[in-house]
Protein backbone atom coordinates (compact mmCIF):
# COMPACT_ATOMS: atom_id res chain seq x y z
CA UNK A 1 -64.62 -10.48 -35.50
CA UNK A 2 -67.54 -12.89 -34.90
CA UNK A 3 -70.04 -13.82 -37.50
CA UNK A 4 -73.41 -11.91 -37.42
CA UNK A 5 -75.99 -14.16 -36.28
CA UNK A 6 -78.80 -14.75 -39.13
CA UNK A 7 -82.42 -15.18 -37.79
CA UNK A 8 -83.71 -18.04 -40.50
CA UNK A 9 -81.95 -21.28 -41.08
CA UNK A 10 -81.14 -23.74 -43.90
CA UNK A 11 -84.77 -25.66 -44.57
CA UNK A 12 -87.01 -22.43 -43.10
CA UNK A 13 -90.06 -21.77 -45.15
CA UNK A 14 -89.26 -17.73 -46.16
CA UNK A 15 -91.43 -14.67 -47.55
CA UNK A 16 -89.21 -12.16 -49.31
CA UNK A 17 -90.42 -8.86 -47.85
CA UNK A 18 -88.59 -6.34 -49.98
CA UNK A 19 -87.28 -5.66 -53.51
CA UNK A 20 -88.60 -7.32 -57.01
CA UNK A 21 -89.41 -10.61 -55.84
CA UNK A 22 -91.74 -9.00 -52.57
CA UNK A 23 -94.30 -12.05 -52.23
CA UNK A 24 -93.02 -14.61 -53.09
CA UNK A 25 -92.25 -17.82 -50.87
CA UNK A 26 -89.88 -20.66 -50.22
CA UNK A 27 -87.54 -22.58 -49.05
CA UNK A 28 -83.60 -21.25 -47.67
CA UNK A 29 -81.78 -23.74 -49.62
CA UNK A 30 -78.05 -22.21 -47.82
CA UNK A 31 -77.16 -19.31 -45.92
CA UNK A 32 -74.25 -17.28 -45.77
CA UNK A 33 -73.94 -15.40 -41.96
CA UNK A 34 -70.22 -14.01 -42.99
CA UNK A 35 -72.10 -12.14 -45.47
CA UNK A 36 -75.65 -12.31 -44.14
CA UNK A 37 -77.03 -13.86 -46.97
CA UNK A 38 -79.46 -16.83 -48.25
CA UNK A 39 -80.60 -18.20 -51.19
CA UNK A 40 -84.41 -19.00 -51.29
CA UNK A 41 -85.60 -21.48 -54.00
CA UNK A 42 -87.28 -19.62 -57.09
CA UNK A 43 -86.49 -16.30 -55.63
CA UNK A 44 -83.90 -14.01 -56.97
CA UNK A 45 -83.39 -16.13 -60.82
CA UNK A 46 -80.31 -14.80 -62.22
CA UNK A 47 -79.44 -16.23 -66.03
CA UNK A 48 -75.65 -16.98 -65.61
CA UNK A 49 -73.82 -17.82 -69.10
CA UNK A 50 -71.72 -20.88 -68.76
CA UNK A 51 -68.91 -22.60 -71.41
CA UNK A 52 -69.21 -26.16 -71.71
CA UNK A 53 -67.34 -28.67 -69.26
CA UNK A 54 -66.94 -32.34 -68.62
CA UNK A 55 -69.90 -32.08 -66.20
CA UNK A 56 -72.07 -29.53 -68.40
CA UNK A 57 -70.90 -30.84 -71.88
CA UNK A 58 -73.64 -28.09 -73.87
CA UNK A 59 -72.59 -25.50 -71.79
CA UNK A 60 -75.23 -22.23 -72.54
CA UNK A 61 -77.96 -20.29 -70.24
CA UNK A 62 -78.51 -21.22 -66.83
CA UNK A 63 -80.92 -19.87 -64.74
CA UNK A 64 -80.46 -19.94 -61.09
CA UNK A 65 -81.39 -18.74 -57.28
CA UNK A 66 -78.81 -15.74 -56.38
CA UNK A 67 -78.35 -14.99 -52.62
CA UNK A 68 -80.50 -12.13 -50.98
CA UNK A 69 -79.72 -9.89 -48.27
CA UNK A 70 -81.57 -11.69 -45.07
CA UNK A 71 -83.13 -8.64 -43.73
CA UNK A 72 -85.36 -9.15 -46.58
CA UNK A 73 -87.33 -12.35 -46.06
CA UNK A 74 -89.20 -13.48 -42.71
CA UNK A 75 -89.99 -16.78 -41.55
CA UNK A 76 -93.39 -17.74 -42.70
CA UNK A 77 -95.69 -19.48 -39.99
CA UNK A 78 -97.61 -22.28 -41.16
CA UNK A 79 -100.34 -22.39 -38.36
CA UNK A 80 -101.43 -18.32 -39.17
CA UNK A 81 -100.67 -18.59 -42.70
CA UNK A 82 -98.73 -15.48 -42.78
CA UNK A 83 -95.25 -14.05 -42.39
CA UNK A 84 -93.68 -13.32 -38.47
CA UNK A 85 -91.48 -12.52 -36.72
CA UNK A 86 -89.23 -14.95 -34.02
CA UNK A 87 -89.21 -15.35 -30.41
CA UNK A 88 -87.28 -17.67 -28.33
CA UNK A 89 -88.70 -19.77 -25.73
CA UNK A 90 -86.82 -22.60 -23.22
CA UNK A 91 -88.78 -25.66 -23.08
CA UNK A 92 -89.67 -27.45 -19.53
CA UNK A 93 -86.32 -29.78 -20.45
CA UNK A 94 -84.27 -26.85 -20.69
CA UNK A 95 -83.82 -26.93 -24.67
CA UNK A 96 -84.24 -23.43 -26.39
CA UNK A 97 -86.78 -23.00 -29.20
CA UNK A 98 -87.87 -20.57 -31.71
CA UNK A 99 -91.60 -19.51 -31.49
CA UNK A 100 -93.90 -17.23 -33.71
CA UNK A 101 -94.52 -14.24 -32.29
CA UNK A 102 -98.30 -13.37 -33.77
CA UNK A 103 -99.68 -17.26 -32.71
CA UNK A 104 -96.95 -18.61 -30.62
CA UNK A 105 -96.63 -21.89 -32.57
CA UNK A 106 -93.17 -24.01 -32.00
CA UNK A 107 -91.04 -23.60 -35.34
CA UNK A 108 -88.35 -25.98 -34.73
């Protein structure tokens, strides 16, 4: 079975579209297309309780991003200052680029 493609990629600017954290922006730090999932900075903070180790020696409360379902979040377009959706577009050199569908603006 082939992965599912995922429509943002690793560095995007994101809004989240959907759930608790609806609003808010940022950047796709990783993404997960076997699962069809990213993690946005500051979006999703999840406290996860960890026991001390060599690299952690204090151990305790750490808070940190937790993945979100991708049909959630939309690439956010700089130029109209609000959240769109992605077209593709092949350039007069023949390379294929992704475009923003309310202002047309290159996103790559």
């Amino acid at each position: 079975m082939a992965t599912p493609k995922i429509h943002v990629k690793k560095g995007d600017t994101v809004m989240v579209i959907t759930g608790k954290d609806a609003g808010k922006k940022g950047k796709v730090l990783s993404v997960e297309p076997s699962k069809g999932r990213v993690i946005v900075e500051g979006v999703n903070i999840v406290k996860r309780h960890t026991r001390p180790t060599q690299k952690l020696p204090q151990g305790g409360i750490i808070e940190q991003e937790a993945p979100v379902a991708s049909s959630n979040v939309m690439i956010f377009c700089n130029k109209c200052n609000q959240p769109s959706r992605i077209g593709k577009q092949i350039l007069a050199d023949g390379k294929k680029t992704r475009i923003c569908k309310k202002c047309g603006e290159v996103l790559d």
